[in-house]
Structure formats: structure tokens, C-alpha cells
C-alpha atoms as a PDB file:
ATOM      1  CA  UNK A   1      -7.069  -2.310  -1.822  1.00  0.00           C
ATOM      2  CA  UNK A   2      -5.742  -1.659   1.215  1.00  0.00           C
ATOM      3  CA  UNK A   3      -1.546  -1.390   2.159  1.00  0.00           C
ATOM      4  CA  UNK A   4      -1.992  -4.752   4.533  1.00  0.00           C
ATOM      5  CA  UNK A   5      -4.175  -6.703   1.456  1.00  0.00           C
ATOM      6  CA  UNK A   6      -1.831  -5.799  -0.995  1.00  0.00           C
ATOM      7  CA  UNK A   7       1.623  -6.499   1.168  1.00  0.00           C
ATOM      8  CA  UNK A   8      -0.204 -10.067   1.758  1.00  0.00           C
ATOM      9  CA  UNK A   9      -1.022 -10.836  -1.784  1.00  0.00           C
ATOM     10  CA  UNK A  10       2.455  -9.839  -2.699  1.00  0.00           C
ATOM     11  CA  UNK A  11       4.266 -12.135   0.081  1.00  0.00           C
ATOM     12  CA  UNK A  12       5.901  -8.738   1.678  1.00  0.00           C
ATOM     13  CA  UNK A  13       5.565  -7.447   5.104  1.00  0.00           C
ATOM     14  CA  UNK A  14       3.199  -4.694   5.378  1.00  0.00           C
ATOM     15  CA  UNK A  15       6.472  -2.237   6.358  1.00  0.00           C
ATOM     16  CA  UNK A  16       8.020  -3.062   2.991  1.00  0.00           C
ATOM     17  CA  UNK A  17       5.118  -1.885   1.220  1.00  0.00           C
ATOM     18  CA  UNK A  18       4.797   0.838   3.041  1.00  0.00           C
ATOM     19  CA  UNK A  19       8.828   1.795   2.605  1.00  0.00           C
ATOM     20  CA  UNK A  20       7.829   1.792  -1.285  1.00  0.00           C
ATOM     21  CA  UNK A  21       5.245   4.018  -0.652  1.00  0.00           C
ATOM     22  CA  UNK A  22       7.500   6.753   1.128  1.00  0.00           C
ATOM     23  CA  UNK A  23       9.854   5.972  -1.445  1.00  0.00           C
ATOM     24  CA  UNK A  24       7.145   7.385  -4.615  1.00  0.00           C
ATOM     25  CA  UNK A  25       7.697   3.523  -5.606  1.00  0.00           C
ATOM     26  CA  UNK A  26       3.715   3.008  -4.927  1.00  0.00           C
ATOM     27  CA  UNK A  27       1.037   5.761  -5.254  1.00  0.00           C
ATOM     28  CA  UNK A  28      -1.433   5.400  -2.691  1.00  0.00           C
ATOM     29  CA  UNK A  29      -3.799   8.139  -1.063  1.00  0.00           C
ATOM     30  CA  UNK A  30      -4.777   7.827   2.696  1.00  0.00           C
ATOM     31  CA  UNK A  31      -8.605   7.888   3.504  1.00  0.00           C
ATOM     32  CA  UNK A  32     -10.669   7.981   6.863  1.00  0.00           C
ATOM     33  CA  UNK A  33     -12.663   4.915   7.700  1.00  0.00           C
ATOM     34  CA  UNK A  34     -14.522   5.590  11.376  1.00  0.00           C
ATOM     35  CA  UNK A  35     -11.141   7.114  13.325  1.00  0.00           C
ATOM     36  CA  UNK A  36      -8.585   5.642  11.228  1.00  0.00           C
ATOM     37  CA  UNK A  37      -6.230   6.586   8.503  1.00  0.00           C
ATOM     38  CA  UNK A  38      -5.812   3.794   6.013  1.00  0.00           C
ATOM     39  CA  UNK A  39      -3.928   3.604   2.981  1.00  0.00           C
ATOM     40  CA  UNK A  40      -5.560   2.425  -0.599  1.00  0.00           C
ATOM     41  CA  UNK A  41      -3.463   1.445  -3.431  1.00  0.00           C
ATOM     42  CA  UNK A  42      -3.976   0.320  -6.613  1.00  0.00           C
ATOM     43  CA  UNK A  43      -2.610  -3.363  -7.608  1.00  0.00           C
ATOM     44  CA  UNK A  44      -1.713  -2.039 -11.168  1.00  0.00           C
ATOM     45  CA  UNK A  45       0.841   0.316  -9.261  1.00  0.00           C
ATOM     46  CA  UNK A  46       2.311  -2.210  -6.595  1.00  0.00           C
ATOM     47  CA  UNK A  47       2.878  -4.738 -10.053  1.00  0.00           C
ATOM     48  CA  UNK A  48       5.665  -1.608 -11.144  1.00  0.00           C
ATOM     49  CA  UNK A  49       6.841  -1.201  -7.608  1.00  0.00           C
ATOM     50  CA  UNK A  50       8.263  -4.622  -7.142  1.00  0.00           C
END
């Protein structure tokens, strides 16, 4: 899923999420889609980064 679904279905703001990702807290990987960068992550990785 992507860093903005998964900070919503957590009840965090996207730049929290994306703190535990620079942090190593989440494991994501960034992808292109068109001209943007997005970031996927897995929900079985943001359940052990809370």
C-alpha cells in the first residue's frame, strides 16, 4: 500500500509515517508511477513500527 493509505488506516499523519521510514522503523521501497516517486509499504511492517 501506499505511505498516505497506510498513515490513514493507522490514524497518523502521513509525515509520521514517513519519519519511521527514515528512521529503518518501516521498510518501504520507492517506485515510479507516470512522473512520480511513491512509496509502498507493507502493512505487516507498519503493525511492528508502531
Amino acid at each position: 500500500m501506499t505511505l498516505q493509505e497506510l498513515s490513514e488506516r493507522l490514524g497518523v499523519h502521513r509525515q509520521t509515517a514517513y519519519g519511521w521510514l527514515r528512521r529503518g522503523k518501516l521498510k518501504g521501497r520507492l517506485v515510479d508511477v507516470g512522473t512520480q516517486r511513491i512509496w509502498l509499504v507493507s502493512l505487516s511492517q507498519a503493525s511492528t513500527g508502531t
